[in-house]
N, C-alpha and C. Protein backbone atom coordinates (compact mmCIF):
# COMPACT_ATOMS: atom_id res chain seq x y z
N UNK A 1 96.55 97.54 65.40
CA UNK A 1 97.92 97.66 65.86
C UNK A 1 98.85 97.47 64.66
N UNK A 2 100.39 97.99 64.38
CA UNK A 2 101.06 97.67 63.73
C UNK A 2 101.19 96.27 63.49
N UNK A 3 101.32 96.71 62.47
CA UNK A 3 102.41 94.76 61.82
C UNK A 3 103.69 94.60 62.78
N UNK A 4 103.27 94.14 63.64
CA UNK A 4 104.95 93.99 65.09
C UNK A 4 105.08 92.68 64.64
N UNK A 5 106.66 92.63 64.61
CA UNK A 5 107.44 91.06 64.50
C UNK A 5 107.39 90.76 66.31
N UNK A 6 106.41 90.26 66.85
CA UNK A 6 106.69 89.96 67.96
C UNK A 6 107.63 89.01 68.45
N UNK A 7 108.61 88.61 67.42
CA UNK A 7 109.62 87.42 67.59
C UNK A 7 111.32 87.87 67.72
N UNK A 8 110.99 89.13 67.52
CA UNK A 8 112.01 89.91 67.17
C UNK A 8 112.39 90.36 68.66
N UNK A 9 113.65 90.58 68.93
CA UNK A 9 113.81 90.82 70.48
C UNK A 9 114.06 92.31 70.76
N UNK A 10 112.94 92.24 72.29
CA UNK A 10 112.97 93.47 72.56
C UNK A 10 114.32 94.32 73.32
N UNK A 11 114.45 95.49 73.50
CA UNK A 11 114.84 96.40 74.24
C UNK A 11 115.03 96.78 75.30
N UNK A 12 115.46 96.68 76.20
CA UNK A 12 115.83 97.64 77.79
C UNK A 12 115.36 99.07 77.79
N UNK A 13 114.09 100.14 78.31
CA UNK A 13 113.83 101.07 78.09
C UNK A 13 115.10 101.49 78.69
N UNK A 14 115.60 103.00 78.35
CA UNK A 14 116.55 103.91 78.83
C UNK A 14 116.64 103.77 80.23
N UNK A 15 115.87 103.68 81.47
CA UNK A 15 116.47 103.56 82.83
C UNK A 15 115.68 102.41 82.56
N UNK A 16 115.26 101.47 82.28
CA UNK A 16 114.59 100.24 82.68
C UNK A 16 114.06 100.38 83.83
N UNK A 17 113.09 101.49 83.82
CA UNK A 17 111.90 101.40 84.79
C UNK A 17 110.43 101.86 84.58
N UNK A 18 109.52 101.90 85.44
CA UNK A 18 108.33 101.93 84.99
C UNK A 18 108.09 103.86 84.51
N UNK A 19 108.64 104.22 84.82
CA UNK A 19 108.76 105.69 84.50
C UNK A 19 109.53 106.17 83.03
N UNK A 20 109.47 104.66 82.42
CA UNK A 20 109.94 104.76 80.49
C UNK A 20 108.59 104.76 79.82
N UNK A 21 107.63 104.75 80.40
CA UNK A 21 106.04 105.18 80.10
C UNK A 21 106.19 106.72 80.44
N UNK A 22 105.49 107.46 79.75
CA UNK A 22 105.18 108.82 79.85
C UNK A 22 104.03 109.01 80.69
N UNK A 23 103.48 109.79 81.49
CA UNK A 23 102.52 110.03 82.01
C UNK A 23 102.00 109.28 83.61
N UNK A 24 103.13 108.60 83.92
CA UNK A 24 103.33 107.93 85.38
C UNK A 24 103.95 108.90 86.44
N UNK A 25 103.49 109.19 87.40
CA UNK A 25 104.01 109.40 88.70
C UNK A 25 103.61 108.36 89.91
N UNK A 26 104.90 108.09 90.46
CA UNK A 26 104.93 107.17 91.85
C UNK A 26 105.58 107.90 92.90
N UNK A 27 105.08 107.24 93.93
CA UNK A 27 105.57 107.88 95.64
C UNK A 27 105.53 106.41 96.22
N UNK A 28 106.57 106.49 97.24
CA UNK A 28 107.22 105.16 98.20
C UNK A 28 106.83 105.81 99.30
N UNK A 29 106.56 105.18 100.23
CA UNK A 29 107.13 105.27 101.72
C UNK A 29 106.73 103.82 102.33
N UNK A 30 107.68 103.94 103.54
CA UNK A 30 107.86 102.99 104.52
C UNK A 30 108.10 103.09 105.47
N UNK A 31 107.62 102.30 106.62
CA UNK A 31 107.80 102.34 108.07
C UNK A 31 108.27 100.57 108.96
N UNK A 32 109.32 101.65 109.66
CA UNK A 32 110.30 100.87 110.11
C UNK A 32 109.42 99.94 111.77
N UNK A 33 108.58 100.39 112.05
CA UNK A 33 107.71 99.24 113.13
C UNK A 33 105.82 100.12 113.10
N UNK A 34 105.63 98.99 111.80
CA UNK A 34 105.97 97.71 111.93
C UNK A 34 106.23 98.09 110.46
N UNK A 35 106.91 97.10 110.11
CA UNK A 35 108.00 97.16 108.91
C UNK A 35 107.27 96.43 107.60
N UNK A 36 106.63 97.62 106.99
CA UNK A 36 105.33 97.26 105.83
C UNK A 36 105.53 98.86 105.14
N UNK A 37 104.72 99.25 103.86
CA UNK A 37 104.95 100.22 103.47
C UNK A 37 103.70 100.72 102.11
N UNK A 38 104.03 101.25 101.50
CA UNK A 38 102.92 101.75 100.37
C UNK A 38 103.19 102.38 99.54
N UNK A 39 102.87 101.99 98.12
CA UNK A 39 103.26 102.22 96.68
C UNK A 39 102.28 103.23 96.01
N UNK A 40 102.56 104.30 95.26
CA UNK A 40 100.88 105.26 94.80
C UNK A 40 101.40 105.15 93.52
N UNK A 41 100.32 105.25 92.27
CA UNK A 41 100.92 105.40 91.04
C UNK A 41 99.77 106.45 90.94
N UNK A 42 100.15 107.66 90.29
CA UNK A 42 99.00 108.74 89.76
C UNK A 42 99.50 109.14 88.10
N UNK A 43 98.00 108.92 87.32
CA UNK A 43 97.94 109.07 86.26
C UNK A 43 97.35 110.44 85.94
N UNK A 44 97.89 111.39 85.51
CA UNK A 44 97.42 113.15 85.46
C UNK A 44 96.57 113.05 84.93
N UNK A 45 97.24 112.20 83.79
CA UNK A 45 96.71 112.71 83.01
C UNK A 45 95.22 111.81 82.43
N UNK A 46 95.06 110.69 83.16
CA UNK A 46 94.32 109.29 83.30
C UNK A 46 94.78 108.20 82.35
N UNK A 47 94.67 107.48 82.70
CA UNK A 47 95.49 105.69 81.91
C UNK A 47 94.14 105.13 81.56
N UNK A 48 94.18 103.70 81.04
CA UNK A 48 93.21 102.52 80.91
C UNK A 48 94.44 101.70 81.29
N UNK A 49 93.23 100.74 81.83
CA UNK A 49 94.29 99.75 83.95
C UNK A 49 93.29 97.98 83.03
N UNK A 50 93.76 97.31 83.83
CA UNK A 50 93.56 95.88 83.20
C UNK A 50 93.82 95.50 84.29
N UNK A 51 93.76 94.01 84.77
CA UNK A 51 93.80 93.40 86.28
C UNK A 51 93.42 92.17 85.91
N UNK A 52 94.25 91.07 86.73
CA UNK A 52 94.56 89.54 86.77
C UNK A 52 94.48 89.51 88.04
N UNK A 53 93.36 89.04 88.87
CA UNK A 53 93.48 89.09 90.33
C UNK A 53 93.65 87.32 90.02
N UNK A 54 94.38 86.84 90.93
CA UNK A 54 94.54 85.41 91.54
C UNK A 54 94.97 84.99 92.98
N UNK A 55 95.05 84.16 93.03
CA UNK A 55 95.57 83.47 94.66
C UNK A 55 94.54 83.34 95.43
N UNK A 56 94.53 82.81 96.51
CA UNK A 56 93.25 82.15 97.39
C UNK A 56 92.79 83.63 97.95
N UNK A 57 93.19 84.14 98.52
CA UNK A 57 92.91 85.44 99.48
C UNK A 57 93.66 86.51 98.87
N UNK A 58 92.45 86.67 97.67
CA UNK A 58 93.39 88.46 97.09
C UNK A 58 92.52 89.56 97.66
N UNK A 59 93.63 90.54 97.93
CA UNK A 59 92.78 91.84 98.71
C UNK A 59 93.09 92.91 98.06
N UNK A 60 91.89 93.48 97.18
CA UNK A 60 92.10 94.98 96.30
C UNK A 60 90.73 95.65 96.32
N UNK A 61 90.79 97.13 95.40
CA UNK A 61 89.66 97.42 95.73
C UNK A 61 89.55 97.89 94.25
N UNK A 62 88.28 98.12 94.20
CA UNK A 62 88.16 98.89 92.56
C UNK A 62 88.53 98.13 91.34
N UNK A 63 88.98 96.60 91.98
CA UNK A 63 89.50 95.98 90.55
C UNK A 63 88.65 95.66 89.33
N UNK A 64 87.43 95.39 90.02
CA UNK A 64 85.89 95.49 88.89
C UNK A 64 86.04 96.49 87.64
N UNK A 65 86.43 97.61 87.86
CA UNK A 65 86.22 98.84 87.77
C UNK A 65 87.13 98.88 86.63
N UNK A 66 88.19 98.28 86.47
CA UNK A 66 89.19 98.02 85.08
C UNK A 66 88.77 97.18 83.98
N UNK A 67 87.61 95.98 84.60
CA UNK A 67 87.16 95.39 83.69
C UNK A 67 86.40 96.10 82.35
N UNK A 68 86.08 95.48 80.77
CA UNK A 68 86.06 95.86 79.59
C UNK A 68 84.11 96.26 80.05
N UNK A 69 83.76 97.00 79.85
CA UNK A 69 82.07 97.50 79.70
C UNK A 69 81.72 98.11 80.72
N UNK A 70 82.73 99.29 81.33
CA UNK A 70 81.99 99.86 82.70
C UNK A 70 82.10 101.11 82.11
N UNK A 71 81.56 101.71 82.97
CA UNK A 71 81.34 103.73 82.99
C UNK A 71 82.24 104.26 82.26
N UNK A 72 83.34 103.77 82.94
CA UNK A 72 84.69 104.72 82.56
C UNK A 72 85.60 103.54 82.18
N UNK A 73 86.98 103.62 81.50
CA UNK A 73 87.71 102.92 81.15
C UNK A 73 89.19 103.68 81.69
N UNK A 74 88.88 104.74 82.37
CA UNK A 74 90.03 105.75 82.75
C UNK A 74 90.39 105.03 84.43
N UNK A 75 91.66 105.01 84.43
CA UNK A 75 92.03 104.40 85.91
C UNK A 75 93.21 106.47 86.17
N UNK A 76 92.49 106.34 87.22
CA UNK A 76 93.84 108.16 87.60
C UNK A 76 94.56 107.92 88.77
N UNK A 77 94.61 106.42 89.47
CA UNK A 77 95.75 106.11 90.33
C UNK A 77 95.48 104.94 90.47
N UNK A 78 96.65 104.30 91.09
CA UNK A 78 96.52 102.78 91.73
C UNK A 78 97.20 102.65 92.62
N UNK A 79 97.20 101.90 93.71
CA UNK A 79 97.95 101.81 94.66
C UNK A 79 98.66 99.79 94.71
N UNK A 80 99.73 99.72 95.67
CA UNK A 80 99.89 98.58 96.17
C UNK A 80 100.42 99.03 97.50
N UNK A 81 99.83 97.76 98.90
CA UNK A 81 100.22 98.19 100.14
C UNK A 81 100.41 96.78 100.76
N UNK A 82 101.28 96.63 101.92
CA UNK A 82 101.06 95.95 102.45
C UNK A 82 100.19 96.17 103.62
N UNK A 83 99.90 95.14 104.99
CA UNK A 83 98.67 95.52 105.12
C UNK A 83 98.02 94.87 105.59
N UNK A 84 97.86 94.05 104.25
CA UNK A 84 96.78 93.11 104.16
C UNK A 84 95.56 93.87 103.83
N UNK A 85 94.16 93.11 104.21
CA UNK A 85 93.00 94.06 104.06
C UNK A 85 92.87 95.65 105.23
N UNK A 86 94.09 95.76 106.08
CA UNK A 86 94.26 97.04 106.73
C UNK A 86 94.37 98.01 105.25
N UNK A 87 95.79 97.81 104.53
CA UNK A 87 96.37 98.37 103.38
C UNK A 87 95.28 99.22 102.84
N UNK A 88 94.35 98.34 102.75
CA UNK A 88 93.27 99.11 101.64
C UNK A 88 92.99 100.51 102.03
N UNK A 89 93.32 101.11 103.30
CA UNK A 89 93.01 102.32 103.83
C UNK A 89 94.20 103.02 103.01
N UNK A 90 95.11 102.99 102.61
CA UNK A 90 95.71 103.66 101.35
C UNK A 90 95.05 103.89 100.38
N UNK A 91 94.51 103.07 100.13
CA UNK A 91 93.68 103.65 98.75
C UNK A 91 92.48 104.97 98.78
N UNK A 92 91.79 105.11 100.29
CA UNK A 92 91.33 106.13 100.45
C UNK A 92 92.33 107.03 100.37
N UNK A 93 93.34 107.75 100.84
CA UNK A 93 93.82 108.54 100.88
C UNK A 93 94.27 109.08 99.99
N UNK A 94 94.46 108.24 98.95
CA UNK A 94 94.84 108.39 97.62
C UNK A 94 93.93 109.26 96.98
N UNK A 95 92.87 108.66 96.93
CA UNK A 95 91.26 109.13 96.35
C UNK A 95 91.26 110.71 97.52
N UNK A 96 91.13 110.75 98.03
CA UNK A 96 91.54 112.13 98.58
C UNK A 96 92.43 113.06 97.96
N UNK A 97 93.49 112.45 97.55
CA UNK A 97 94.85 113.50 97.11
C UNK A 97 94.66 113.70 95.58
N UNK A 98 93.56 112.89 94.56
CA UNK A 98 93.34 113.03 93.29
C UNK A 98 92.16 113.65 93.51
N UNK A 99 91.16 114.16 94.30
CA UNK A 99 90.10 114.74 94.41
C UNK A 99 90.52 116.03 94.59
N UNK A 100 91.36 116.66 95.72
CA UNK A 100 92.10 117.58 96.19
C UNK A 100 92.60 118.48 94.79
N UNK A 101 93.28 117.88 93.87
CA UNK A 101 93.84 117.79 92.72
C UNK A 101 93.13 117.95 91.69
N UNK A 102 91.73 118.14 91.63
CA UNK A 102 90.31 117.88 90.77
C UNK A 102 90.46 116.73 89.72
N UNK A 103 91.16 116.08 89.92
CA UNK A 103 91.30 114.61 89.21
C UNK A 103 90.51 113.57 89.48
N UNK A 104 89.88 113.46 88.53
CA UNK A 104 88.25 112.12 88.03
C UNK A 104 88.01 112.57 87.29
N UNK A 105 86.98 111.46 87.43
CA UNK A 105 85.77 111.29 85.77
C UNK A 105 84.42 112.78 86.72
N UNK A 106 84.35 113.11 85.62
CA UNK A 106 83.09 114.42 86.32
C UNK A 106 81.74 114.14 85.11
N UNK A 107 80.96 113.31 86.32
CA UNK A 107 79.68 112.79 85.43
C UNK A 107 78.56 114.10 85.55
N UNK A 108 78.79 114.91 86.17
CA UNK A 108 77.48 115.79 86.00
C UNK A 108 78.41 116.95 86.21
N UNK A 109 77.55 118.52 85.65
CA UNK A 109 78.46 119.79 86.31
C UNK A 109 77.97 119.96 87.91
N UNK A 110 79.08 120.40 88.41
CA UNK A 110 78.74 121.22 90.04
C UNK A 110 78.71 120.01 90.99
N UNK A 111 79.58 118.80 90.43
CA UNK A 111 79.68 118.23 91.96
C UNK A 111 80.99 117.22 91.90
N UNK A 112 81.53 117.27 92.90
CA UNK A 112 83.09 116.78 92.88
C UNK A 112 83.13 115.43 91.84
N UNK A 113 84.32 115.82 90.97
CA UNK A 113 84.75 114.89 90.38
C UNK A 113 85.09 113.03 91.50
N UNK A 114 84.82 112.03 90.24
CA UNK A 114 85.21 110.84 91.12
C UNK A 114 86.41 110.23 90.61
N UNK A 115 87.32 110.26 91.32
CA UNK A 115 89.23 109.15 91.04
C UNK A 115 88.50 108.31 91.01
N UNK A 116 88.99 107.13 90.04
CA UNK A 116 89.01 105.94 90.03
C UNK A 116 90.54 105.73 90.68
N UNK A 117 90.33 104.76 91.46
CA UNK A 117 92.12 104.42 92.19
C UNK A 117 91.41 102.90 92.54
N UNK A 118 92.38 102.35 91.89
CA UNK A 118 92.16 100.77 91.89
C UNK A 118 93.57 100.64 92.57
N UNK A 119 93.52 98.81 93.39
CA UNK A 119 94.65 98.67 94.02
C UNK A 119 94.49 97.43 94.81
N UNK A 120 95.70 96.97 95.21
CA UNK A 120 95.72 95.23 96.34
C UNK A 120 96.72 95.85 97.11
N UNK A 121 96.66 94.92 98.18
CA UNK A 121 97.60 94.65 98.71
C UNK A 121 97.97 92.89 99.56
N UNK A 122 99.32 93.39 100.12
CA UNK A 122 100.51 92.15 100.36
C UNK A 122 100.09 91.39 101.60
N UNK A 123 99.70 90.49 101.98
CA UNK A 123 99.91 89.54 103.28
C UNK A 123 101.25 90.00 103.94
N UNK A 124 101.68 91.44 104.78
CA UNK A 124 103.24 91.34 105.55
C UNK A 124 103.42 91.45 106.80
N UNK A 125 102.00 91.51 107.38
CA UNK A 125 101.63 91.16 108.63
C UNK A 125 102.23 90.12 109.70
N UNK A 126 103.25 91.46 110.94
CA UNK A 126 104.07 90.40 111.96
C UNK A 126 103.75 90.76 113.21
N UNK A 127 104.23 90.18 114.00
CA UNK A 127 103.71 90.58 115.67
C UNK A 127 103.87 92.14 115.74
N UNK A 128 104.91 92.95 114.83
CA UNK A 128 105.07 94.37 115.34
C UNK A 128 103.69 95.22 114.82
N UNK A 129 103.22 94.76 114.01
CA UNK A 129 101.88 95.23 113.77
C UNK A 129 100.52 95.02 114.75
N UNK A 130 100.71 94.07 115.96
CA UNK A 130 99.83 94.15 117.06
C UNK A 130 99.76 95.50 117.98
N UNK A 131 98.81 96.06 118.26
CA UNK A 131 98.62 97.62 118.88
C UNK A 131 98.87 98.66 118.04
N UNK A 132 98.80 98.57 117.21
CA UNK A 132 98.54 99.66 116.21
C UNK A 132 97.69 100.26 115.54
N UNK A 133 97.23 101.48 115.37
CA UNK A 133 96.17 101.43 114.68
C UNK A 133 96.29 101.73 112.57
N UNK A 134 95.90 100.12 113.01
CA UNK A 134 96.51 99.72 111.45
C UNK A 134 95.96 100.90 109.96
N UNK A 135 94.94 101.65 110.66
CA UNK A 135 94.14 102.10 109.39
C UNK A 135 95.03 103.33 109.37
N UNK A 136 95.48 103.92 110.11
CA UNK A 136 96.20 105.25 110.28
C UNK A 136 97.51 105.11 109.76
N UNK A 137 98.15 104.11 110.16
CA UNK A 137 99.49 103.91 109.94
C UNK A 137 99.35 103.48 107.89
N UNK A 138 98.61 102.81 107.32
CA UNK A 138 98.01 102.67 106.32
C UNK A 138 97.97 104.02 105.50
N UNK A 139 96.97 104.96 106.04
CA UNK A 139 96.51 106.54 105.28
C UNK A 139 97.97 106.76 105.60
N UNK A 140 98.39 107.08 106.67
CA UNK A 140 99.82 108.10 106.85
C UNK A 140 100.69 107.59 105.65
N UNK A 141 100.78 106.14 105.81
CA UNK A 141 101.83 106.11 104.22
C UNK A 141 101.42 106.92 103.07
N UNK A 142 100.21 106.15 103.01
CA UNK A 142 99.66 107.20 101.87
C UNK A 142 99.96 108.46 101.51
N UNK A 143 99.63 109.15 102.27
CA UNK A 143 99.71 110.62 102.50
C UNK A 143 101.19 110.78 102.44
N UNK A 144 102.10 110.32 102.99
CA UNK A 144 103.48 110.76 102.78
C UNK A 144 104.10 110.20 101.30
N UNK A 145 103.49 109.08 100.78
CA UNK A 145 104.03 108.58 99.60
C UNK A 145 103.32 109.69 98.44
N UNK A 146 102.28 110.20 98.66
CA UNK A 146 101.83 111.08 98.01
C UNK A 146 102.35 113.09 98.08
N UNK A 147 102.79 113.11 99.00
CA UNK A 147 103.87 113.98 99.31
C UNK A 147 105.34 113.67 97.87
N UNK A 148 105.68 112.35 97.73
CA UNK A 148 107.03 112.02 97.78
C UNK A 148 106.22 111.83 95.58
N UNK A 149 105.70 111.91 95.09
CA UNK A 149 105.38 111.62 94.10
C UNK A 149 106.19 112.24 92.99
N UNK A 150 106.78 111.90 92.06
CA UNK A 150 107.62 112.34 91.14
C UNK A 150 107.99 110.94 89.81
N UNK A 151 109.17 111.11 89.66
CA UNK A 151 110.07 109.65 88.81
C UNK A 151 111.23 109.37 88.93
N UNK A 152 111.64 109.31 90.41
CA UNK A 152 112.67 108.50 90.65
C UNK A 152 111.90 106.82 90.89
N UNK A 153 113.07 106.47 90.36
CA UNK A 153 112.90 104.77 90.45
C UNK A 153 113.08 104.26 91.90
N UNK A 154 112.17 103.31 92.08
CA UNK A 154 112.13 102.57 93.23
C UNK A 154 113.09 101.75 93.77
N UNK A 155 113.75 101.43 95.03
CA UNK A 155 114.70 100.16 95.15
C UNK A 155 114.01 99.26 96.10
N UNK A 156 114.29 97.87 95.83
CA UNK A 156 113.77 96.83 96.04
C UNK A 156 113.02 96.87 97.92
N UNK A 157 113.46 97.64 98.37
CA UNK A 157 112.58 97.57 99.40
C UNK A 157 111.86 98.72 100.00
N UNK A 158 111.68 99.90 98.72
CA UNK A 158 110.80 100.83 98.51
C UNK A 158 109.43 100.62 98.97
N UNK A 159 108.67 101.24 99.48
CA UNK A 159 106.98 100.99 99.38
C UNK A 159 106.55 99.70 100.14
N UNK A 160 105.21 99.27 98.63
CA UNK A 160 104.86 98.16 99.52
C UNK A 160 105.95 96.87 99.02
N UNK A 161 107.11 97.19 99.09
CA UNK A 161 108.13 96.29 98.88
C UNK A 161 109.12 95.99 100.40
N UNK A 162 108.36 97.10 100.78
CA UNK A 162 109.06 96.97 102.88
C UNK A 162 109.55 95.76 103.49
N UNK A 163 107.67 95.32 103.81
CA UNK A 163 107.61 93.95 104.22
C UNK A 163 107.73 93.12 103.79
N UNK A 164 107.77 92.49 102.16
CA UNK A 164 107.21 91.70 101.04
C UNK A 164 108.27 90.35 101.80
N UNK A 165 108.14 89.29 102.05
CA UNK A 165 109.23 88.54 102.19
C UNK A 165 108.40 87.48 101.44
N UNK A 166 109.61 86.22 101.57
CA UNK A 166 109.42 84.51 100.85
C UNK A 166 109.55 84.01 101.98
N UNK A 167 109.37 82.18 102.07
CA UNK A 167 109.48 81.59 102.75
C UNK A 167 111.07 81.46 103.58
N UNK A 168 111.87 81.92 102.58
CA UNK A 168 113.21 81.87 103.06
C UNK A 168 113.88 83.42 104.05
N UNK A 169 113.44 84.60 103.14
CA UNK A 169 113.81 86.02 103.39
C UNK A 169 112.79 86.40 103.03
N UNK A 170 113.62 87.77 102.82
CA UNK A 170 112.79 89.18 102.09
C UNK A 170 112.54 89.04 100.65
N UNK A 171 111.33 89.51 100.14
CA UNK A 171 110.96 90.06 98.94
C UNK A 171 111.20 90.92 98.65
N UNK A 172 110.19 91.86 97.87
CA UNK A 172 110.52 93.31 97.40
C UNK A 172 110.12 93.99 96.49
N UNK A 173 110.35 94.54 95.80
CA UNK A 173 109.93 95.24 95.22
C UNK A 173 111.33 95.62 93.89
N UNK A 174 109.97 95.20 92.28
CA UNK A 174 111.07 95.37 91.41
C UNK A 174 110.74 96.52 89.82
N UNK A 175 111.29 96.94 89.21
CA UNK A 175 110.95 97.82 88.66
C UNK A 175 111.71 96.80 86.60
N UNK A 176 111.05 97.12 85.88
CA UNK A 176 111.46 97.40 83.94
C UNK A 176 111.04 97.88 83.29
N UNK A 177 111.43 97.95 82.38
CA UNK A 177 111.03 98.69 80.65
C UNK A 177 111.45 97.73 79.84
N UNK A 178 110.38 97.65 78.71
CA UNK A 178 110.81 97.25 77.42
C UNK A 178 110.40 98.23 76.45
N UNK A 179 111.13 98.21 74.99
CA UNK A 179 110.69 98.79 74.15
C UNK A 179 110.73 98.02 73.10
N UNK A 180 109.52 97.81 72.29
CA UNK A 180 109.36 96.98 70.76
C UNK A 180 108.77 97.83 69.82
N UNK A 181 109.89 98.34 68.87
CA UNK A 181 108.93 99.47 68.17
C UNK A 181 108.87 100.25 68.66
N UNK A 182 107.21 101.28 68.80
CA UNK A 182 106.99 101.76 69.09
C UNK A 182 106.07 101.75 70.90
N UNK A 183 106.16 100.36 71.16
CA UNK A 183 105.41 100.34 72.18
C UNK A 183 106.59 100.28 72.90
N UNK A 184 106.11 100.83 74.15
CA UNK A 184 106.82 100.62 75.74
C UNK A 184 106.15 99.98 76.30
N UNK A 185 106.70 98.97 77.31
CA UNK A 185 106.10 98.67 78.16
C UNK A 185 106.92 98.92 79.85
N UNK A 186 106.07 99.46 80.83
CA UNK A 186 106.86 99.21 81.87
C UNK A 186 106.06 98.78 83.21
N UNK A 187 106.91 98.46 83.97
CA UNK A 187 106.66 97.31 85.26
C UNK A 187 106.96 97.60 86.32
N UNK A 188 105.90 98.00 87.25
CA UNK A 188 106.44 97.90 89.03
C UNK A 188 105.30 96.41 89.33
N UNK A 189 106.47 95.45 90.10
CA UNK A 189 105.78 94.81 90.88
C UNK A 189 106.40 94.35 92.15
N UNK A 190 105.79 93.49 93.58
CA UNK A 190 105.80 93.26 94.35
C UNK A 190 106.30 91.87 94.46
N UNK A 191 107.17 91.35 94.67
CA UNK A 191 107.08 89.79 95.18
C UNK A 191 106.90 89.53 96.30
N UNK A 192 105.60 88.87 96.81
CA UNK A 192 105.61 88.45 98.25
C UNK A 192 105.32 86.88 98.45
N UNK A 193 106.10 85.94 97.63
CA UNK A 193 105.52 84.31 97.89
C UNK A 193 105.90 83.90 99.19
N UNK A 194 104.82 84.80 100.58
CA UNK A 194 105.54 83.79 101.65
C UNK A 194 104.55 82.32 101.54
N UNK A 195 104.10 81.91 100.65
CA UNK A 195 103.59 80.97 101.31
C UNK A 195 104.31 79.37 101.51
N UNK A 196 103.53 78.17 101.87
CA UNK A 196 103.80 77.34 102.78
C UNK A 196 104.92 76.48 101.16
């Protein structure tokens, strides 16, 4: 890596959002009962993904799969949903819409490429989510947030930023950029601390 003065203060990317990285596309959607939603990030062109899972009850899938010594080091989407372990049915759909797309790793000739799509999701689970069928309502985001895919920036209660609340209110969903040098960095994340 360069000789970076990492002491030196950074930058505000141009929109200060995660779309000051080149090669990101995201799609939002959300639904109003029960009031939860779903985040897609698709990499065309494929990324390398890294992952800090913590907290008592984390729910993702594929996060192995970012770790340093596996097959591939290429991540070509990620998702965040709320959900809970329902959510994770976003992430299929995803893997559908990058397959569709002939996007994966293609380990042999003559047989469908495989997406890597790594992803968690949010504890936003409320009584309006009883009688539902959680896995559908889950893919349908999907599928419509993947419809909605481009680089407009997200607002705080975009996606899986719907439901996200704290002990007090709502959470949400937040978007930055930095620039140092030559590196960018940019940021979608979720705040959901409802806990006790």
């Amino acid at each position: 890596m360069n000789n970076i003065d990492w002491k030196q203060p950074h930058q505000l990317g141009p929109r200060n959002d995660i779309h000051d990285v080149e090669g990101i596309l995201t799609g939002h959607a959300q639904s109003q009962s029960p009031h939860s939603g779903a985040s897609l990030f698709v990499f065309p062109e494929g990324s390398i993904g890294a992952v800090d899972v913590r907290g008592g009850a984390p729910g993702s899938r594929e996060t192995e799969a970012l770790a340093p010594g596996h097959v591939t080091e290429r991540l070509d989407g990620l998702f965040l949903s709320g959900g809970s372990a329902h959510g994770l049915a976003a992430g299929s759909m995803l893997t559908q819409y990058l397959l569709n797309q002939d996007i994966g790793i293609k380990l042999r000739p003559h047989v469908p490429p495989v997406p890597i799509v790594a992803g968690a999701v949010i504890y936003d689970l409320t009584p309006e989510h009883l009688g539902h069928d959680l896995k559908q309502i889950y893919e349908g985001l999907a599928q419509e947030a993947c419809g909605k895919l481009g680089t407009n920036k997200a607002q705080h209660r975009d996606g899986a930023g719907a439901g996200a609340r704290d002990a007090l209110g709502k959470g949400g969903l937040a978007n930055a950029s930095y620039r140092l040098d030559d590196i960018h960095v940019g940021v979608l994340v979720v705040a959901n601390p409802v806990g006790q």
